[in-house]
PDB file of N, CA and C in Angstrom:
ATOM      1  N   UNK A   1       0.844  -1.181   0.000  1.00  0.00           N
ATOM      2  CA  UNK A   1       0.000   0.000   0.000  1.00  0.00           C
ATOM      3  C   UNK A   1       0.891   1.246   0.000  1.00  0.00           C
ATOM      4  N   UNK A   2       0.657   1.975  -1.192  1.00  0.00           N
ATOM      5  CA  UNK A   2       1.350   3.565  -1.452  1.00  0.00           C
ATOM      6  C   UNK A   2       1.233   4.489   0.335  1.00  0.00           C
ATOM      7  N   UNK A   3       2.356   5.276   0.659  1.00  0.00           N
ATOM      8  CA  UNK A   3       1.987   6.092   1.262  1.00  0.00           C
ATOM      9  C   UNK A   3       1.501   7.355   0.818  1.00  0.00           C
ATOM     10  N   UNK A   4       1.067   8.443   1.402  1.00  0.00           N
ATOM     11  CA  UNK A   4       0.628   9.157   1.268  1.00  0.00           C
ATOM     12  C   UNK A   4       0.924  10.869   2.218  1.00  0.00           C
ATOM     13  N   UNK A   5       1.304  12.307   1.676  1.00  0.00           N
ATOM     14  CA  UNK A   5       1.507  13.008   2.430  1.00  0.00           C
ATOM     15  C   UNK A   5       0.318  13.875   3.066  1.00  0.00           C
ATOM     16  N   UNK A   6       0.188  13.819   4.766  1.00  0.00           N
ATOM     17  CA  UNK A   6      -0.813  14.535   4.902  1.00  0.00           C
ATOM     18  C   UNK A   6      -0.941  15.931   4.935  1.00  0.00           C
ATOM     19  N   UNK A   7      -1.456  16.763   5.202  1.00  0.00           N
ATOM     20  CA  UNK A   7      -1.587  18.210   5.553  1.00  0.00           C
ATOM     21  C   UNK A   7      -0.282  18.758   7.043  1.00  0.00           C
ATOM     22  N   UNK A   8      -0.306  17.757   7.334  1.00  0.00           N
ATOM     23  CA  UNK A   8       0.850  18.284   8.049  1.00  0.00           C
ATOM     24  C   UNK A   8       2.621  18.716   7.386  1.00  0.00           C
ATOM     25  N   UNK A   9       2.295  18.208   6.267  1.00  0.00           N
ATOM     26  CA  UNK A   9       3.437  18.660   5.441  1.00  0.00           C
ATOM     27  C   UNK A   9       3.707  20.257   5.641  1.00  0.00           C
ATOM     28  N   UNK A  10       4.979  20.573   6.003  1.00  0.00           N
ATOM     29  CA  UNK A  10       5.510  21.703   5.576  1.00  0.00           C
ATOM     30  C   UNK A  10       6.067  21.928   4.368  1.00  0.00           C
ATOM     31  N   UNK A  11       6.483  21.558   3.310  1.00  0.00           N
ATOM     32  CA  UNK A  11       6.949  21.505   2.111  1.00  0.00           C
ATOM     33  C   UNK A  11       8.766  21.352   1.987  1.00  0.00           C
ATOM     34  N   UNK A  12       9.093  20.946   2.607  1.00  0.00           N
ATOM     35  CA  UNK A  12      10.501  21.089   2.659  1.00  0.00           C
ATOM     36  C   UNK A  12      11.203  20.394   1.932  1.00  0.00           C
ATOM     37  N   UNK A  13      10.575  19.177   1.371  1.00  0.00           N
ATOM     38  CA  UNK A  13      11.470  18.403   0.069  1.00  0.00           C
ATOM     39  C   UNK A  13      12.274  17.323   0.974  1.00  0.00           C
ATOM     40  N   UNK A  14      12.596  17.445   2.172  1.00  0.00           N
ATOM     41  CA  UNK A  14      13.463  16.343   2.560  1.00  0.00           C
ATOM     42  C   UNK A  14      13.328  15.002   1.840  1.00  0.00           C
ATOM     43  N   UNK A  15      11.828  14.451   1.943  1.00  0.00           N
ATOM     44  CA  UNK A  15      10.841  13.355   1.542  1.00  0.00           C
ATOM     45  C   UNK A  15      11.519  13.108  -0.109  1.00  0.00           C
ATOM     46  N   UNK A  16      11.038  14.220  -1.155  1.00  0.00           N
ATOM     47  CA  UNK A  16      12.179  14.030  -2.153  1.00  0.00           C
ATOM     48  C   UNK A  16      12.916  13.112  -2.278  1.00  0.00           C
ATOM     49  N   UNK A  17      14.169  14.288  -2.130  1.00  0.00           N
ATOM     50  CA  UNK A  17      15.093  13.908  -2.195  1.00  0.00           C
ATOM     51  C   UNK A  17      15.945  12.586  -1.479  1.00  0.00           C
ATOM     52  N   UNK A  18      15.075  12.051  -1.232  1.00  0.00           N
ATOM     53  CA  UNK A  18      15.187  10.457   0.076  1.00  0.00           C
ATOM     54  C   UNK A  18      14.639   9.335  -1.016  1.00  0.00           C
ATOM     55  N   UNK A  19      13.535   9.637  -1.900  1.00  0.00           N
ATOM     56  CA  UNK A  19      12.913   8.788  -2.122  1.00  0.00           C
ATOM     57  C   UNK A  19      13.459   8.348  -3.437  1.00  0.00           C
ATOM     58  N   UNK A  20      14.059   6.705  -3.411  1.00  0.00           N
ATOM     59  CA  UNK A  20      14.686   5.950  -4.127  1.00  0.00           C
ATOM     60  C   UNK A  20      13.827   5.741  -5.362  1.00  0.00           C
ATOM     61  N   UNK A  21      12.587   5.806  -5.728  1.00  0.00           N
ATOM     62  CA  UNK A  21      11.921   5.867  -7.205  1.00  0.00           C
ATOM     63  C   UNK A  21      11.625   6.829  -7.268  1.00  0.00           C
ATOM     64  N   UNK A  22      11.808   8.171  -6.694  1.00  0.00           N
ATOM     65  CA  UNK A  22      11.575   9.506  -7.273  1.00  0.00           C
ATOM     66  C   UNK A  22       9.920   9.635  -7.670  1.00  0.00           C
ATOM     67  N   UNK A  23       9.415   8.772  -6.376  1.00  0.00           N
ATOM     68  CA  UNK A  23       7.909   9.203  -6.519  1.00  0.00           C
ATOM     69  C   UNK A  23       7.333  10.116  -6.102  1.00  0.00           C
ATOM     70  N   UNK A  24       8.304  11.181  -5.620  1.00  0.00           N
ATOM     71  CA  UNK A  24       7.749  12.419  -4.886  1.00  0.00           C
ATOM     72  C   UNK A  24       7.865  13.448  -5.158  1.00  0.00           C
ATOM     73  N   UNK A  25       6.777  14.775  -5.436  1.00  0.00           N
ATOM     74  CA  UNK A  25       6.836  16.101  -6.035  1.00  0.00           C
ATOM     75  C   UNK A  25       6.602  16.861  -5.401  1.00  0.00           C
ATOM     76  N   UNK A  26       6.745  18.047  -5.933  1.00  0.00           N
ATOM     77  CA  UNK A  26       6.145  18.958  -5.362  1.00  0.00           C
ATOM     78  C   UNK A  26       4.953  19.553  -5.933  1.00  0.00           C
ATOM     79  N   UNK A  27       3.940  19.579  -4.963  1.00  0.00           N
ATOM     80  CA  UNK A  27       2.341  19.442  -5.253  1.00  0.00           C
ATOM     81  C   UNK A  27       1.941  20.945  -4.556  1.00  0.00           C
ATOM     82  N   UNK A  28       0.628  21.009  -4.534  1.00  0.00           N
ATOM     83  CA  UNK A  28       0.326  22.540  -3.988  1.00  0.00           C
ATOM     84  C   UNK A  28       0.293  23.065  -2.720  1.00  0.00           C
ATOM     85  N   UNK A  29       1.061  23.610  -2.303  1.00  0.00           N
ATOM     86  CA  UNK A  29       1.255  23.407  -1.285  1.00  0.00           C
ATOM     87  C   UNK A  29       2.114  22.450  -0.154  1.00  0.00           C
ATOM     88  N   UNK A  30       1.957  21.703  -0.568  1.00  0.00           N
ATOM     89  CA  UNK A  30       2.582  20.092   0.038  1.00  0.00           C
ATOM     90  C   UNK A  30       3.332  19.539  -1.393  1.00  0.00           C
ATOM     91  N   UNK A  31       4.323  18.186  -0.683  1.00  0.00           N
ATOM     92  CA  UNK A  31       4.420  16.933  -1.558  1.00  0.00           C
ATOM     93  C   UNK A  31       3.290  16.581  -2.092  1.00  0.00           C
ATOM     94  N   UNK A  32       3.530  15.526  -2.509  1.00  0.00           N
ATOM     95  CA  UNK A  32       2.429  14.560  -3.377  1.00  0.00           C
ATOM     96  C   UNK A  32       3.092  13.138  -3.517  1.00  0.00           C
ATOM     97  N   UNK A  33       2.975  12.126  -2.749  1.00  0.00           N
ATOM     98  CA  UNK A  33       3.380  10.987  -3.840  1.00  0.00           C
ATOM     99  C   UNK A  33       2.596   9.836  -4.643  1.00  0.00           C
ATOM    100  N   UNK A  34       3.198   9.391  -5.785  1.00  0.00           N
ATOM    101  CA  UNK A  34       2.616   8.791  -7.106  1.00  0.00           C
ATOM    102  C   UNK A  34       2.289   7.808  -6.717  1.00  0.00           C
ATOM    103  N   UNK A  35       0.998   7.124  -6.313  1.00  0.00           N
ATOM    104  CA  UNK A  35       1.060   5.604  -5.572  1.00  0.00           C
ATOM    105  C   UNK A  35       1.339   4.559  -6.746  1.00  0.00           C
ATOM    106  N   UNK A  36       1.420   5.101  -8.053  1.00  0.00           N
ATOM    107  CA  UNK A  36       1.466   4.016  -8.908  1.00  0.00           C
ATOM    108  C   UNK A  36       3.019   3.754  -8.458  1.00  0.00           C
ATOM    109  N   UNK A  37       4.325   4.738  -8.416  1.00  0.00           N
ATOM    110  CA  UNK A  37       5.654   4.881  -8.503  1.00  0.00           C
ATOM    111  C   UNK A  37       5.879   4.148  -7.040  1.00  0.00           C
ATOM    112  N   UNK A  38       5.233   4.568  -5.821  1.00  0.00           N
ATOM    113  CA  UNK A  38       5.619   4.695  -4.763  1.00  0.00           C
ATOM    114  C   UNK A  38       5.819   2.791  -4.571  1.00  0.00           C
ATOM    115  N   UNK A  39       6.673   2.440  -4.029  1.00  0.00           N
ATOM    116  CA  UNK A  39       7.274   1.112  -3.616  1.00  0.00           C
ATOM    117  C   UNK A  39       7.616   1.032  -2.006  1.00  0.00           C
ATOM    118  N   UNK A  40       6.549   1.395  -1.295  1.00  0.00           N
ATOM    119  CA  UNK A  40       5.867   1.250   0.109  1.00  0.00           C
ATOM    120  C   UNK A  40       7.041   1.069   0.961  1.00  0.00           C
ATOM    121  N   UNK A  41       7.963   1.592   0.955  1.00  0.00           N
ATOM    122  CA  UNK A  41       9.465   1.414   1.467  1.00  0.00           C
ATOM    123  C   UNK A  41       9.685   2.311   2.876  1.00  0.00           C
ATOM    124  N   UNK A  42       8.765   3.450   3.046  1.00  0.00           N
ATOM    125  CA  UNK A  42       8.811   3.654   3.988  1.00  0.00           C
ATOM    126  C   UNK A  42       9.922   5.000   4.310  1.00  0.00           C
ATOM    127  N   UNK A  43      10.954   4.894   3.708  1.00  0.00           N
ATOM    128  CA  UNK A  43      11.812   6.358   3.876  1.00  0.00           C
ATOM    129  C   UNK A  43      11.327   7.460   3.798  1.00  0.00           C
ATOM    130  N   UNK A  44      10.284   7.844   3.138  1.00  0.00           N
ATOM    131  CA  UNK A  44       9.929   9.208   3.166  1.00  0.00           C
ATOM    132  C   UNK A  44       9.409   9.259   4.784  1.00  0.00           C
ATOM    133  N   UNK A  45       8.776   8.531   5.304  1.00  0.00           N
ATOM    134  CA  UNK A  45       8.205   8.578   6.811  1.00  0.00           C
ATOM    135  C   UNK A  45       9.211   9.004   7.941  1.00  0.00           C
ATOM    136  N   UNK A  46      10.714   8.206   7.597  1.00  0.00           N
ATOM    137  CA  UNK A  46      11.717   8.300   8.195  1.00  0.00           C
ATOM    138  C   UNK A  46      12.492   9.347   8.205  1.00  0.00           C
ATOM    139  N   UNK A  47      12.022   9.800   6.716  1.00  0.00           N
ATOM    140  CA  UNK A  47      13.060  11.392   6.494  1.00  0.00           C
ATOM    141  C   UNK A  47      12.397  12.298   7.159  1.00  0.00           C
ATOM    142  N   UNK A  48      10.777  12.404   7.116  1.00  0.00           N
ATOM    143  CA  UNK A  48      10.144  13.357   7.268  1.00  0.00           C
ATOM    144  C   UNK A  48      10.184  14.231   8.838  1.00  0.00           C
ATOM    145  N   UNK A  49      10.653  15.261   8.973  1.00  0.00           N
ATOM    146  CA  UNK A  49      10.756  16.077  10.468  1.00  0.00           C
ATOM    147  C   UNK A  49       9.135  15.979  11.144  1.00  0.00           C
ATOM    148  N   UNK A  50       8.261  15.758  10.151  1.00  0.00           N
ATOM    149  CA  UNK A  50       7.111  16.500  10.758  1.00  0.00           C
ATOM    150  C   UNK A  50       5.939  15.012  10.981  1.00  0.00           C
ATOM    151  N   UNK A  51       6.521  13.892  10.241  1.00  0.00           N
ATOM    152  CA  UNK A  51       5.920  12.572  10.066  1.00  0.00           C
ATOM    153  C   UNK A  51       4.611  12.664   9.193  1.00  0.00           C
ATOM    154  N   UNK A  52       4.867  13.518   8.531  1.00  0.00           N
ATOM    155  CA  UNK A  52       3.440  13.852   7.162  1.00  0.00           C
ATOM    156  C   UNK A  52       3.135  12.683   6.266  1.00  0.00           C
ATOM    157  N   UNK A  53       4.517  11.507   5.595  1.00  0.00           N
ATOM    158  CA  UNK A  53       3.982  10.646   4.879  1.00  0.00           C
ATOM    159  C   UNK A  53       3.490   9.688   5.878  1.00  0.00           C
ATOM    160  N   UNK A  54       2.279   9.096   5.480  1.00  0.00           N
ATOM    161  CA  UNK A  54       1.316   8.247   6.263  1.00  0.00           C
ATOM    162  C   UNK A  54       0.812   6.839   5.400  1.00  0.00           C
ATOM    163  N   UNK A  55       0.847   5.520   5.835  1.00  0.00           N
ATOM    164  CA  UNK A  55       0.631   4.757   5.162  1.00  0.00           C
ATOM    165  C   UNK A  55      -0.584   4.675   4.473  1.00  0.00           C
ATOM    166  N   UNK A  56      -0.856   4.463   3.240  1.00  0.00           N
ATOM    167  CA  UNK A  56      -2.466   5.632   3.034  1.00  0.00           C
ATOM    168  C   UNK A  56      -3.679   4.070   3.075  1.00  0.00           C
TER     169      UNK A  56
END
């Protein structure tokens, strides 16, 4: 199951630049990630300061 970033995102890109298939953008306001791309790995959760990606 894709994760997903919530509203608690601050936008900071850490998540990015962490994420080994480059399923993550920058969306409005927030990230965004591609659940088709995303490979449920879990680093963006780990990078994240604020714990915004959430298992969706």
């Amino acid at each position: 199951m894709a994760y997903k970033i919530s509203d608690a995102c601050i936008a900071c890109g850490a998540c990015a630049s962490e994420c080994p298939v480059e399923a993550i953008s920058e969306g409005n306001g927030k990230y965004e990630i591609d659940a088709d791309k995303c490979i449920d790995c879990g680093t963006c959760a780990e990078t994240c300061p604020v714990g915004a990606p959430e298992q969706a």
